[in-house]
C-alpha atoms as a PDB file:
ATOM      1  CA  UNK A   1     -51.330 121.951 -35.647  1.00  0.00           C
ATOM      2  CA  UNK A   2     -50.435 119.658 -33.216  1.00  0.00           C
ATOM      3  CA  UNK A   3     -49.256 116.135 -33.942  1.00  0.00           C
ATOM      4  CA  UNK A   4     -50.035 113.100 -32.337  1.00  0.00           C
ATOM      5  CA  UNK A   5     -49.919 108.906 -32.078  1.00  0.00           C
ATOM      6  CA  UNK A   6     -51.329 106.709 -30.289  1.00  0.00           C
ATOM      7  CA  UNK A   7     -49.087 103.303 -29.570  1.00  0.00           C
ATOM      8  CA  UNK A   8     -49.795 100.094 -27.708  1.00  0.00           C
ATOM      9  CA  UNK A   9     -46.332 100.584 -25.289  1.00  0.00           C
ATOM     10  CA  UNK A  10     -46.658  96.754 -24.842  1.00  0.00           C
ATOM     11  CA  UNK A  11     -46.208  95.647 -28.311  1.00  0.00           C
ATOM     12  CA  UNK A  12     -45.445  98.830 -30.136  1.00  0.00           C
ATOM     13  CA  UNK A  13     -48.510  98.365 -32.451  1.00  0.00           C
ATOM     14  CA  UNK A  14     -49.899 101.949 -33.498  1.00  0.00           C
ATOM     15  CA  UNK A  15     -52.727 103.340 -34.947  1.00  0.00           C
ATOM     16  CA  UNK A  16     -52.337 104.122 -38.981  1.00  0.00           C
ATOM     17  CA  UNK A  17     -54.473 106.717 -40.628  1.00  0.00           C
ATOM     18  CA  UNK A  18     -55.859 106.795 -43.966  1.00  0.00           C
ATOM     19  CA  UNK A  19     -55.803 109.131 -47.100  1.00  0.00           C
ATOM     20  CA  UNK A  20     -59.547 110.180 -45.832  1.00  0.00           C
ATOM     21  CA  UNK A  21     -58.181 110.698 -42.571  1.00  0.00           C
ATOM     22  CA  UNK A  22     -60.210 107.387 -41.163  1.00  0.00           C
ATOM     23  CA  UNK A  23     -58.880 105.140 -39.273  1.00  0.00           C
ATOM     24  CA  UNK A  24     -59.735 101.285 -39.822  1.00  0.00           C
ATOM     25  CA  UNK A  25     -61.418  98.655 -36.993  1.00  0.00           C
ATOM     26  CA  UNK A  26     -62.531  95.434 -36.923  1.00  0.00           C
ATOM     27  CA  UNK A  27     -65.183  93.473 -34.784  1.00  0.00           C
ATOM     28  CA  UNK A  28     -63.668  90.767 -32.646  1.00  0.00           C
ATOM     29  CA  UNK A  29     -66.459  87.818 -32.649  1.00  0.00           C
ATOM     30  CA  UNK A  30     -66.872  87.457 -29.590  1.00  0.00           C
ATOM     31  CA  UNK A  31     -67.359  89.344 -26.238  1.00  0.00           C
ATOM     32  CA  UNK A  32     -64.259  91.223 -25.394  1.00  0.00           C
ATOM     33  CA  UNK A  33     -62.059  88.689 -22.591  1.00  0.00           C
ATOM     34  CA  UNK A  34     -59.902  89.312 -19.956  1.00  0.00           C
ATOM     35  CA  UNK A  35     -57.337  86.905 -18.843  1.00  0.00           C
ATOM     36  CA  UNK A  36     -59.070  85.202 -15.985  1.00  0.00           C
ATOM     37  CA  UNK A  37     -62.149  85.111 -18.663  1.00  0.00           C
ATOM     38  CA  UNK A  38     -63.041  81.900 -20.470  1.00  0.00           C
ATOM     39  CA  UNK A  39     -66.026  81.713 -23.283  1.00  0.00           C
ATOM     40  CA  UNK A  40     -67.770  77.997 -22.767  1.00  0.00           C
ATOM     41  CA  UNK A  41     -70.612  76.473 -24.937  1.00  0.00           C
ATOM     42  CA  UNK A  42     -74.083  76.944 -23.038  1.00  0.00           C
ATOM     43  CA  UNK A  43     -77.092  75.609 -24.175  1.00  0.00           C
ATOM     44  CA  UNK A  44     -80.730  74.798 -22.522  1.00  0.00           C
ATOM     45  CA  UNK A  45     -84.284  74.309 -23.313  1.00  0.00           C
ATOM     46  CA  UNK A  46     -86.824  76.448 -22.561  1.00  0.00           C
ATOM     47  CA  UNK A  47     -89.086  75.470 -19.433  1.00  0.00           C
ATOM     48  CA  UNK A  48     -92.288  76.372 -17.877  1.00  0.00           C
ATOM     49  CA  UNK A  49     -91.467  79.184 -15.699  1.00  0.00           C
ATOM     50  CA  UNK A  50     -88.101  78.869 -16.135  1.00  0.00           C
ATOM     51  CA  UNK A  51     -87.803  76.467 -13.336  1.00  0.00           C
ATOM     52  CA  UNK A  52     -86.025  73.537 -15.422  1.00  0.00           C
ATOM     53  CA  UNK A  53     -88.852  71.205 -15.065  1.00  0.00           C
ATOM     54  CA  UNK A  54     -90.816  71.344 -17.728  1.00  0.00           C
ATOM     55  CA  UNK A  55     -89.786  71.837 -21.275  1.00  0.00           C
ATOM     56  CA  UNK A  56     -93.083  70.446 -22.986  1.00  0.00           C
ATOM     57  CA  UNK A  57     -94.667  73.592 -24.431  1.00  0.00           C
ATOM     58  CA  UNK A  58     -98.334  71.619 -24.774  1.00  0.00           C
ATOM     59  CA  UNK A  59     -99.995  73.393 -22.555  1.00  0.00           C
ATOM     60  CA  UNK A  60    -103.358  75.778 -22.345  1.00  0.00           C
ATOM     61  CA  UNK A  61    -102.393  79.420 -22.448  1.00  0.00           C
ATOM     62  CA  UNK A  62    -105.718  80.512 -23.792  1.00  0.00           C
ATOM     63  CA  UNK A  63    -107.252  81.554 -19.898  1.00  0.00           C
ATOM     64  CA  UNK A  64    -103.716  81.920 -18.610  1.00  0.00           C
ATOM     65  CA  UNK A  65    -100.704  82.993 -20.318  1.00  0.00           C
ATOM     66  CA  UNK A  66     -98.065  80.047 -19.695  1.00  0.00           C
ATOM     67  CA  UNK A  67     -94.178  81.372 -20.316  1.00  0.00           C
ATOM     68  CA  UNK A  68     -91.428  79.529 -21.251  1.00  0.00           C
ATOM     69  CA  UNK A  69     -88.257  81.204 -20.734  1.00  0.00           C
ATOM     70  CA  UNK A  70     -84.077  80.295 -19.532  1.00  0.00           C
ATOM     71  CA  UNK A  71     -83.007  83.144 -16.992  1.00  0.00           C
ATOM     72  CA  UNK A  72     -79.490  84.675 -16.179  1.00  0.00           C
ATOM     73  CA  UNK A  73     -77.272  82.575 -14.090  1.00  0.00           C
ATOM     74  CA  UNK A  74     -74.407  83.206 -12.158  1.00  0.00           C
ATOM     75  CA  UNK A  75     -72.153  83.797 -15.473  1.00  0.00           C
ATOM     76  CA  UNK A  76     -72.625  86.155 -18.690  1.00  0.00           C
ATOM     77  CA  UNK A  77     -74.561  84.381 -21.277  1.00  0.00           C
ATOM     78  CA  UNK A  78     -75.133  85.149 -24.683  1.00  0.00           C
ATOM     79  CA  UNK A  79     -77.568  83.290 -26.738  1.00  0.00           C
ATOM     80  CA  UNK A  80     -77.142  83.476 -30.189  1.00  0.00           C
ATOM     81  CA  UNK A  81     -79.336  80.363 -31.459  1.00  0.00           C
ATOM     82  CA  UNK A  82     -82.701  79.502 -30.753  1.00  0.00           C
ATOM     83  CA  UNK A  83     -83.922  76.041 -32.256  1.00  0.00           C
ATOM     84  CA  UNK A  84     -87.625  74.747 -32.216  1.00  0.00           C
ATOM     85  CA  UNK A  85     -89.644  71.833 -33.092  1.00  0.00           C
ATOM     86  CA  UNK A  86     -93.286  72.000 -33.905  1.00  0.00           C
ATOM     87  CA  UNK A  87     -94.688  68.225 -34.401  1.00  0.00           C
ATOM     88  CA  UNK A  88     -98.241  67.044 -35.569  1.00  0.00           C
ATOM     89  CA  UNK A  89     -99.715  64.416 -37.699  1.00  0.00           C
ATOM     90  CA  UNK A  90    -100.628  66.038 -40.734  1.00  0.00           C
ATOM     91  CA  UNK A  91     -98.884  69.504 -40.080  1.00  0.00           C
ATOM     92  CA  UNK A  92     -98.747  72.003 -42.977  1.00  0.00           C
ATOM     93  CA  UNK A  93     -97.033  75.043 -43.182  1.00  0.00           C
ATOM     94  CA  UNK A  94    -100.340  77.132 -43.206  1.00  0.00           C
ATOM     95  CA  UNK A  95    -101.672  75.623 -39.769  1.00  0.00           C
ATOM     96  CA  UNK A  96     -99.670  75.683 -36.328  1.00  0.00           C
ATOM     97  CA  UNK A  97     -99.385  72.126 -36.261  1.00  0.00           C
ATOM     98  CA  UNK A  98    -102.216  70.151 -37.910  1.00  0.00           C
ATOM     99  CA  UNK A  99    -104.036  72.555 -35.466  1.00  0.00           C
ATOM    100  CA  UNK A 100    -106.315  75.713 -37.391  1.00  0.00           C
ATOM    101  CA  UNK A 101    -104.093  78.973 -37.325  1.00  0.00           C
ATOM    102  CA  UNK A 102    -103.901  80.594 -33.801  1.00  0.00           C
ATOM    103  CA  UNK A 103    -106.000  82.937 -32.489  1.00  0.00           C
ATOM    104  CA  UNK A 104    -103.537  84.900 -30.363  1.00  0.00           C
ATOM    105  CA  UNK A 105    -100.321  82.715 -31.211  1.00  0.00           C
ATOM    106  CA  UNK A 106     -97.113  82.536 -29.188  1.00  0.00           C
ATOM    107  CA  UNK A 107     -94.909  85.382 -28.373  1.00  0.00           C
ATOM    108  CA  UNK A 108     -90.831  85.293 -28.694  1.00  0.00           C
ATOM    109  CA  UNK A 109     -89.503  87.978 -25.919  1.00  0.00           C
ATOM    110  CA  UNK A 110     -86.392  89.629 -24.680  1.00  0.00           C
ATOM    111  CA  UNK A 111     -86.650  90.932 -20.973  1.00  0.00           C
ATOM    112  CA  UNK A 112     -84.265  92.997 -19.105  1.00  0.00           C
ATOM    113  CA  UNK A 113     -83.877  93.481 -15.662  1.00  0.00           C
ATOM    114  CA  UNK A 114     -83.573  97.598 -16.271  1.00  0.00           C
ATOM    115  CA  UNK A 115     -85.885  97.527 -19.121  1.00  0.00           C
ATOM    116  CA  UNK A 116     -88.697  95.022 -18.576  1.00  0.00           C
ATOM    117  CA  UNK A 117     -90.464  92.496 -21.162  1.00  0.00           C
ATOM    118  CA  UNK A 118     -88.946  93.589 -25.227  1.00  0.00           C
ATOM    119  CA  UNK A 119     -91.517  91.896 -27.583  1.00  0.00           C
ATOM    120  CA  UNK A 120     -89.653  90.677 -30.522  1.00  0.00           C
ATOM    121  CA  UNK A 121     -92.383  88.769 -32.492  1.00  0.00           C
ATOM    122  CA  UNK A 122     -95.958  88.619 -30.997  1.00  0.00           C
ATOM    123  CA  UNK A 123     -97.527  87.153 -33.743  1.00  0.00           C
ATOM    124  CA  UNK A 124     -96.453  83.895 -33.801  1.00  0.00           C
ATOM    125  CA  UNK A 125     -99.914  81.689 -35.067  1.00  0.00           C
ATOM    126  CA  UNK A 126     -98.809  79.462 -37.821  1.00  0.00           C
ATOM    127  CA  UNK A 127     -96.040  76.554 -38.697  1.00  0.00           C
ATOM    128  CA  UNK A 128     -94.961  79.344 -41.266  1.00  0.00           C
ATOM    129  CA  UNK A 129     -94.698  82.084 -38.791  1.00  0.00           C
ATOM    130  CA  UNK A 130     -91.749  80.403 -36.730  1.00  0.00           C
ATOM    131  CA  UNK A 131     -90.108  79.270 -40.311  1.00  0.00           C
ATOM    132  CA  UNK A 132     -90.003  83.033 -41.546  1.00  0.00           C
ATOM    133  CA  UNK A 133     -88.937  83.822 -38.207  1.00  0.00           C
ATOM    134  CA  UNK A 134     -86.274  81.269 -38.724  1.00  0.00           C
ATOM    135  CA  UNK A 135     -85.511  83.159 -42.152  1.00  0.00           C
ATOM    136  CA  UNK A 136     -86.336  79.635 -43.367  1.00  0.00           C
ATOM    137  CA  UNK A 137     -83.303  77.972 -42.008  1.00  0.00           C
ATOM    138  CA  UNK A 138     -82.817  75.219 -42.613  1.00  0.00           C
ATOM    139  CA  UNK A 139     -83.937  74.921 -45.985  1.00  0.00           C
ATOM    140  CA  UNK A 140     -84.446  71.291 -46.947  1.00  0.00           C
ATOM    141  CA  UNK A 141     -87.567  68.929 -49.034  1.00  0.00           C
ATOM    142  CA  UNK A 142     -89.381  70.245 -51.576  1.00  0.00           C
ATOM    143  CA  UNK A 143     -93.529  71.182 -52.396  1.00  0.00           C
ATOM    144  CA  UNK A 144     -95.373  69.956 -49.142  1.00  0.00           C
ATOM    145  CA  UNK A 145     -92.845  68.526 -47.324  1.00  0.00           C
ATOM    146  CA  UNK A 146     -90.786  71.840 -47.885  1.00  0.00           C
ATOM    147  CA  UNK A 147     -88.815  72.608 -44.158  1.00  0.00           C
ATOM    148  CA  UNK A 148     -90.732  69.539 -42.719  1.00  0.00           C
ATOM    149  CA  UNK A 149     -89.068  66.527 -40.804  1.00  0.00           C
ATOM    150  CA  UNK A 150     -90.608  62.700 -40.846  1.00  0.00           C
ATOM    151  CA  UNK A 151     -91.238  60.665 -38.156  1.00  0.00           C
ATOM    152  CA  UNK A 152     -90.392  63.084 -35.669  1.00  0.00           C
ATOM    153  CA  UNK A 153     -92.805  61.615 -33.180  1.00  0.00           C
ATOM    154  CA  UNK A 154     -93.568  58.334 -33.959  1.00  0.00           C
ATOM    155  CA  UNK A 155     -95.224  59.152 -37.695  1.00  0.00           C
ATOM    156  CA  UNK A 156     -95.907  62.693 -37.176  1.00  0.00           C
ATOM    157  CA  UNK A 157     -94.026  64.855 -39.289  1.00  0.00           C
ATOM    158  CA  UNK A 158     -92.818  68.396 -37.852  1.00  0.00           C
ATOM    159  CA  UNK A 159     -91.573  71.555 -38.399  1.00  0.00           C
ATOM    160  CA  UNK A 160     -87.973  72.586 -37.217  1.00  0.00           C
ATOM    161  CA  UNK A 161     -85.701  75.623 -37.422  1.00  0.00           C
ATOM    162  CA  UNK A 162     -82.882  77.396 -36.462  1.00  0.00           C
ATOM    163  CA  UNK A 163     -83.165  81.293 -35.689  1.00  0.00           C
ATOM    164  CA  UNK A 164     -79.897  82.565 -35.848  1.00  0.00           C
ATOM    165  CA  UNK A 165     -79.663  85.754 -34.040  1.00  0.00           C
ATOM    166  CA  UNK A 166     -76.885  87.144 -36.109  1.00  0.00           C
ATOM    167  CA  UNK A 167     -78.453  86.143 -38.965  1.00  0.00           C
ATOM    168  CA  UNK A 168     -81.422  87.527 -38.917  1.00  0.00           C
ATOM    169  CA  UNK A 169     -80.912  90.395 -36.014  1.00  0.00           C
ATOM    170  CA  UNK A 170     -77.773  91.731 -36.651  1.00  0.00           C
ATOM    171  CA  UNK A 171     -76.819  90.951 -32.920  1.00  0.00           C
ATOM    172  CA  UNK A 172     -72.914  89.720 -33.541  1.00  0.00           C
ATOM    173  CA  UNK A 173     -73.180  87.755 -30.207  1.00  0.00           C
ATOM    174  CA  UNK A 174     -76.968  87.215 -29.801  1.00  0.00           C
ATOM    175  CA  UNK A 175     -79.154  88.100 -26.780  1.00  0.00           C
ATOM    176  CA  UNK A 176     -76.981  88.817 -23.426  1.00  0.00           C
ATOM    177  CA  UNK A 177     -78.478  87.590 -19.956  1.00  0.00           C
ATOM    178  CA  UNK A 178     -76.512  89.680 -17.420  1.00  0.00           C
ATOM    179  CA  UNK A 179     -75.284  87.235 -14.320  1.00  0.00           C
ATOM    180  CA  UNK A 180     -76.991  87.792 -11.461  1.00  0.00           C
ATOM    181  CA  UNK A 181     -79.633  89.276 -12.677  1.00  0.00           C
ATOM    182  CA  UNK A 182     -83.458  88.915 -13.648  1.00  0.00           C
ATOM    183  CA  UNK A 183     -82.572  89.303 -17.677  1.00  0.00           C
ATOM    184  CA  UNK A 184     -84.703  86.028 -19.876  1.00  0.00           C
ATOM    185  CA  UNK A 185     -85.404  84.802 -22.869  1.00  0.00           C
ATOM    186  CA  UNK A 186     -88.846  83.165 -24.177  1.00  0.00           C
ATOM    187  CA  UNK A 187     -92.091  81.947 -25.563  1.00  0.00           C
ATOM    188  CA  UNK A 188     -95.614  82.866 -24.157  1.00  0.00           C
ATOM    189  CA  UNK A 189     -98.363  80.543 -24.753  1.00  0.00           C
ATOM    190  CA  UNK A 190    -101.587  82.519 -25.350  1.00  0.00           C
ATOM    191  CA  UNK A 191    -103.611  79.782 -27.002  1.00  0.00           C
ATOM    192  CA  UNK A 192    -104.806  76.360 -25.875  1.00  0.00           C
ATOM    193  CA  UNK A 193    -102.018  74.228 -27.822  1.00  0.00           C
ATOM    194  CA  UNK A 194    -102.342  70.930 -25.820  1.00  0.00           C
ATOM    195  CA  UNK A 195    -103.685  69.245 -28.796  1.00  0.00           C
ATOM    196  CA  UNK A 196    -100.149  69.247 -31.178  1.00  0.00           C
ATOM    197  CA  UNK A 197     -97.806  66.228 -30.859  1.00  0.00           C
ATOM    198  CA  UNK A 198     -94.508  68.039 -29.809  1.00  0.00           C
ATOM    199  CA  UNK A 199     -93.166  71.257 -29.116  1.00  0.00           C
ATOM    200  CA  UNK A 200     -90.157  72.553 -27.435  1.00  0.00           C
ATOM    201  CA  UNK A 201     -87.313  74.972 -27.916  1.00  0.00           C
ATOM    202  CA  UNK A 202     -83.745  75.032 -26.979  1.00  0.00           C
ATOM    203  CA  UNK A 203     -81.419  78.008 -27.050  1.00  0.00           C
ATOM    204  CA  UNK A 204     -77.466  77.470 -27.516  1.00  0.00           C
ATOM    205  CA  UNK A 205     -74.388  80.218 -26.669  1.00  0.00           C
ATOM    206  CA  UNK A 206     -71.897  80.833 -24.753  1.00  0.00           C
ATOM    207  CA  UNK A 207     -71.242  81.711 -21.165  1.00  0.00           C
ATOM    208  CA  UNK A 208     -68.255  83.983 -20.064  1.00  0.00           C
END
């Protein structure tokens, strides 16, 4: 049998093994840095088209599809946070807004440059749809007014979460979008939605 160790000849750190013969790891949280590497908070709101104008999601997808999405930049960024706001006067949870449920709803997508368009929820029709998508976070009020903000716009009340990648994914550091790249993240409109108060969503991360 032939014996051997593996040692870290810069500190003199080794690896141990176990009694089962296993040897123990842990998961740093957060991408793996070099020196010349620096993690920085990123965060943006979706736009139409990505092009940073407009981040009003009230538009009529119901003809033609409109997509709301944050592309790669010139850095590594990994979103692990998407938040959203869904406003209307007289909003429930079973209705997307105060509006009837939606016929074709929104759809929340991943897309890769080497992969194409990932479809992570395409079902997206009701207030109640983006709160369990949210893994109803954060929980707050009680009966009605259960997840539901006041006054949000002017005396509409509206519907807010967090969807916490980790949280309900698994993925330790979110989404990646590759620098340099075609990579997204984002919301297609398929219905006619104009007639809501608000809606917009904003993604927060890091870049590297």
């Amino acid at each position: 049998m032939l014996k051997t160790s593996i040692h870290d000849q810069k500190n003199g750190h080794s690896i141990s093994i176990d009694e089962d013969g296993s040897t123990s790891v842990y998961v740093i949280p957060k991408p793996p840095t070099g020196r010349k590497q620096q993690a920085l908070p990123f965060t943006e709101t979706l736009t139409l088209n990505g092009l940073g104008v407009v981040s009003s999601m009230l538009v009529n997808g119901s003809v033609t599809q409109q997509d709301f999405f944050v592309s790669a930049k010139s850095y590594d960024t990994y979103i692990n946070t998407v938040s959203f706001i869904i406003a209307d006067a007289g909003a429930t949870l079973r209705n997307f807004g105060a509006l009837s449920p939606l016929t074709n709803g929104l759809e929340f997508y991943y897309f890769s440059q080497e992969n194409g368009l990932y479809s992570i929820d395409s079902g997206l029709k009701t207030n109640l749809d983006f709160v369990r998508l949210a893994n109803f976070e954060p929980s707050f009020g009680t009966g009605a007014e259960a997840f539901q903000g006041r006054d949000i716009v002017g005396a509409s009340e509206g519907y807010v979460g967090i969807i916490d990648l980790e949280d309900v994914f698994g993925l330790q550091w979110g989404l990646k979008l590759r620098a340099n790249t075609t990579d997204r993240i984002g919301f297609i409109v398929k219905d006619n939605i104009t007639g809501i108060d608000l809606m917009n969503i904003k993604l927060y991360g890091i870049r590297v």
